[in-house]
Protein backbone atom coordinates (compact mmCIF):
# COMPACT_ATOMS: atom_id res chain seq x y z
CA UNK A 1 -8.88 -11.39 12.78
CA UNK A 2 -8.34 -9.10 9.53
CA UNK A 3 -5.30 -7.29 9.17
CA UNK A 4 -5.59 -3.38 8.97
CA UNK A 5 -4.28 -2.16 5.28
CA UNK A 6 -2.84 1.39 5.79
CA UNK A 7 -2.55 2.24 2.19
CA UNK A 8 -3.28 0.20 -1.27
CA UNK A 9 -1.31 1.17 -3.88
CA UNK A 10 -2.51 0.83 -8.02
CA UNK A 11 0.47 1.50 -10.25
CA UNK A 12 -1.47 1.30 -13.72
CA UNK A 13 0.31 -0.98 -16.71
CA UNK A 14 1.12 1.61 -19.01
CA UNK A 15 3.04 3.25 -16.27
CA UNK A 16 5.31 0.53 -15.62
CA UNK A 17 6.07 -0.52 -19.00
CA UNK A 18 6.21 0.71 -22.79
CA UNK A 19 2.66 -0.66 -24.21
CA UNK A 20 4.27 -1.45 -27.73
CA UNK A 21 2.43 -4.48 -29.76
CA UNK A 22 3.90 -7.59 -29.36
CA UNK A 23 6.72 -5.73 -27.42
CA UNK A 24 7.57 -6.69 -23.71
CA UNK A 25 9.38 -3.55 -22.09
CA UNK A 26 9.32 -2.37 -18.12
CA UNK A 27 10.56 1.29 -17.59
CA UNK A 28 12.98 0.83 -15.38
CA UNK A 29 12.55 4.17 -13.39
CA UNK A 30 9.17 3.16 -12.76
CA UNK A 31 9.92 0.16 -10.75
CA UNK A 32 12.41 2.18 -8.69
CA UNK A 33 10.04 4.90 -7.87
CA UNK A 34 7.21 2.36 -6.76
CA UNK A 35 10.30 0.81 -4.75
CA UNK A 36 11.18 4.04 -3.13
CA UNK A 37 7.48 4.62 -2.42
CA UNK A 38 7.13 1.42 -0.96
CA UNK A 39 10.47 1.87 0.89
CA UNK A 40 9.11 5.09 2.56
CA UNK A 41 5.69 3.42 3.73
CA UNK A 42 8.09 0.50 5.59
CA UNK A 43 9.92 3.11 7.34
CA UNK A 44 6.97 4.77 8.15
CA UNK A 45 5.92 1.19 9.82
CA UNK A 46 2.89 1.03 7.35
CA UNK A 47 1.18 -1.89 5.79
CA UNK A 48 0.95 -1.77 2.11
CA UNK A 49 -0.86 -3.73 -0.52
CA UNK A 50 0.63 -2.67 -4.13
CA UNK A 51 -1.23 -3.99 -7.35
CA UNK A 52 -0.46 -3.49 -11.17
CA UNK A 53 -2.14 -3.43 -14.36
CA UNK A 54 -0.39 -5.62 -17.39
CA UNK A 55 0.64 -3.56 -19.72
CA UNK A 56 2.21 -4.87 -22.19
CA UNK A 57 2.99 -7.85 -20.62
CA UNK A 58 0.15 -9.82 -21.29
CA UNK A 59 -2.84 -6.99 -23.23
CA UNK A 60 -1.19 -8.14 -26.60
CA UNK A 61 -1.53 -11.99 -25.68
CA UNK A 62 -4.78 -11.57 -24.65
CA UNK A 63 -5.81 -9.56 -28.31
CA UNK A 64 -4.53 -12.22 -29.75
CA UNK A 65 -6.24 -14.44 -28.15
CA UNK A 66 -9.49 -13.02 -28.22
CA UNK A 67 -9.82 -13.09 -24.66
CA UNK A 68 -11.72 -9.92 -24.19
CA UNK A 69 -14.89 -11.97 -25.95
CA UNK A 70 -15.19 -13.90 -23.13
CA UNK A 71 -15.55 -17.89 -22.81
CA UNK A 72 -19.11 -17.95 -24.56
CA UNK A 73 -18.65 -15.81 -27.45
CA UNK A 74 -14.92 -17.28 -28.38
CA UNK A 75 -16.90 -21.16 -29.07
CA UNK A 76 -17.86 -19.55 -32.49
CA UNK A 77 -14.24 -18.58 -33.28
CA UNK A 78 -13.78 -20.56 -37.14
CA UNK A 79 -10.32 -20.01 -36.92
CA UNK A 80 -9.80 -22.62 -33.90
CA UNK A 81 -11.15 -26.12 -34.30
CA UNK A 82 -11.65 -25.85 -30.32
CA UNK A 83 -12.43 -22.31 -28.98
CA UNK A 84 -12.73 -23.38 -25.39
CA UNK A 85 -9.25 -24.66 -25.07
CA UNK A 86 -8.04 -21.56 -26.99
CA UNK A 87 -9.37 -19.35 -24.56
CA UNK A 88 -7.51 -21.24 -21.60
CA UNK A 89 -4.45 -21.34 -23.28
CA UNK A 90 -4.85 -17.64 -24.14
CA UNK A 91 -5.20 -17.51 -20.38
CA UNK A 92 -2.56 -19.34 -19.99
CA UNK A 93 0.28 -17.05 -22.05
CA UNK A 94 -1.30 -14.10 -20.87
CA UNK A 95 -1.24 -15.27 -17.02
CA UNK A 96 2.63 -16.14 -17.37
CA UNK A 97 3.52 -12.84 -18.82
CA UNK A 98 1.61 -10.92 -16.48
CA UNK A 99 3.40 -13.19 -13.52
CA UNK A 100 6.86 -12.28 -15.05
CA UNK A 101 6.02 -8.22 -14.63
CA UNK A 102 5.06 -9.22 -11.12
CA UNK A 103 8.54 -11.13 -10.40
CA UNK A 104 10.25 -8.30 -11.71
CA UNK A 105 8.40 -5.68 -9.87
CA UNK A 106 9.08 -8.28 -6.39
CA UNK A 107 12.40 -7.88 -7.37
CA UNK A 108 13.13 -4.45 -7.31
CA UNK A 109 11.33 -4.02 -4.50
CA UNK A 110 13.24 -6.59 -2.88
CA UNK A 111 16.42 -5.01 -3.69
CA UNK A 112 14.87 -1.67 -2.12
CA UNK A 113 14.80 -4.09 0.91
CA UNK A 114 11.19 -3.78 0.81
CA UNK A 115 9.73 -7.23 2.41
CA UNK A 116 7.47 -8.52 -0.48
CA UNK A 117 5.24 -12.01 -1.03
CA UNK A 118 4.32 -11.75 -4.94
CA UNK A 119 1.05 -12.73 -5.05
CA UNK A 120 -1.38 -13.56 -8.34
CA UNK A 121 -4.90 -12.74 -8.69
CA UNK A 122 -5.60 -15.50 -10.33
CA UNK A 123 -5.11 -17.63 -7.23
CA UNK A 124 -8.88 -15.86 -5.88
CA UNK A 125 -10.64 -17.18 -8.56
């Protein structure tokens, strides 16, 4: 039997951090006011899913890699001897930076006393 979702909640990357090349930065007040959100919605005995964009944890990785070309299109990239391994380990970088916004924003919710199982997309695919 499915669970019943009472709210889903998209807090967008550039609101949770400072989108700054090359720069990895969360706002800090952002996290707490998605914790005090989140806080409210427990006390209010509802079930919450809460998902967030990248921001700068992980966009700049994936420029760099030329992830947004896709796996076909980066196999005629001259400046890697093998494209298809560059785009996994574009992935790759970009996946763990992403996963280390996520373990800070399980954190402060955490500390809210907000009950919280971190989950990555990536585990779907």
């Amino acid at each position: 039997m499915a669970t019943q979702i009472d709210c889903l909640i998209k807090v967008g990357g550039s609101a949770l951090t400072f989108k700054r090349e090359n720069q990895q930065e969360v706002k800090k007040d952002a996290l707490r006011t998605v914790a005090k959100i989140m806080t409210l919605c427990m006390v209010k005995h509802m079930k919450c899913i809460v998902v967030h964009g990248a921001g700068s944890f992980g966009h700049s990785s994936a420029k760099q890699w030329g992830l947004r070309l896709g796996w076909k299109d980066n196999q005629k990239d001259p400046d890697y001897p093998e494209p298809l391994n560059r785009v996994k380990m574009g992935f790759c970088i970009a996946h763990r930076e992403v996963l280390l916004l996520n373990q800070m924003l399980a954190k402060e919710l955490t500390e809210h006393g907000v009950q919280v199982l971190a989950q990555s997309v990536s585990r779907c695919l």
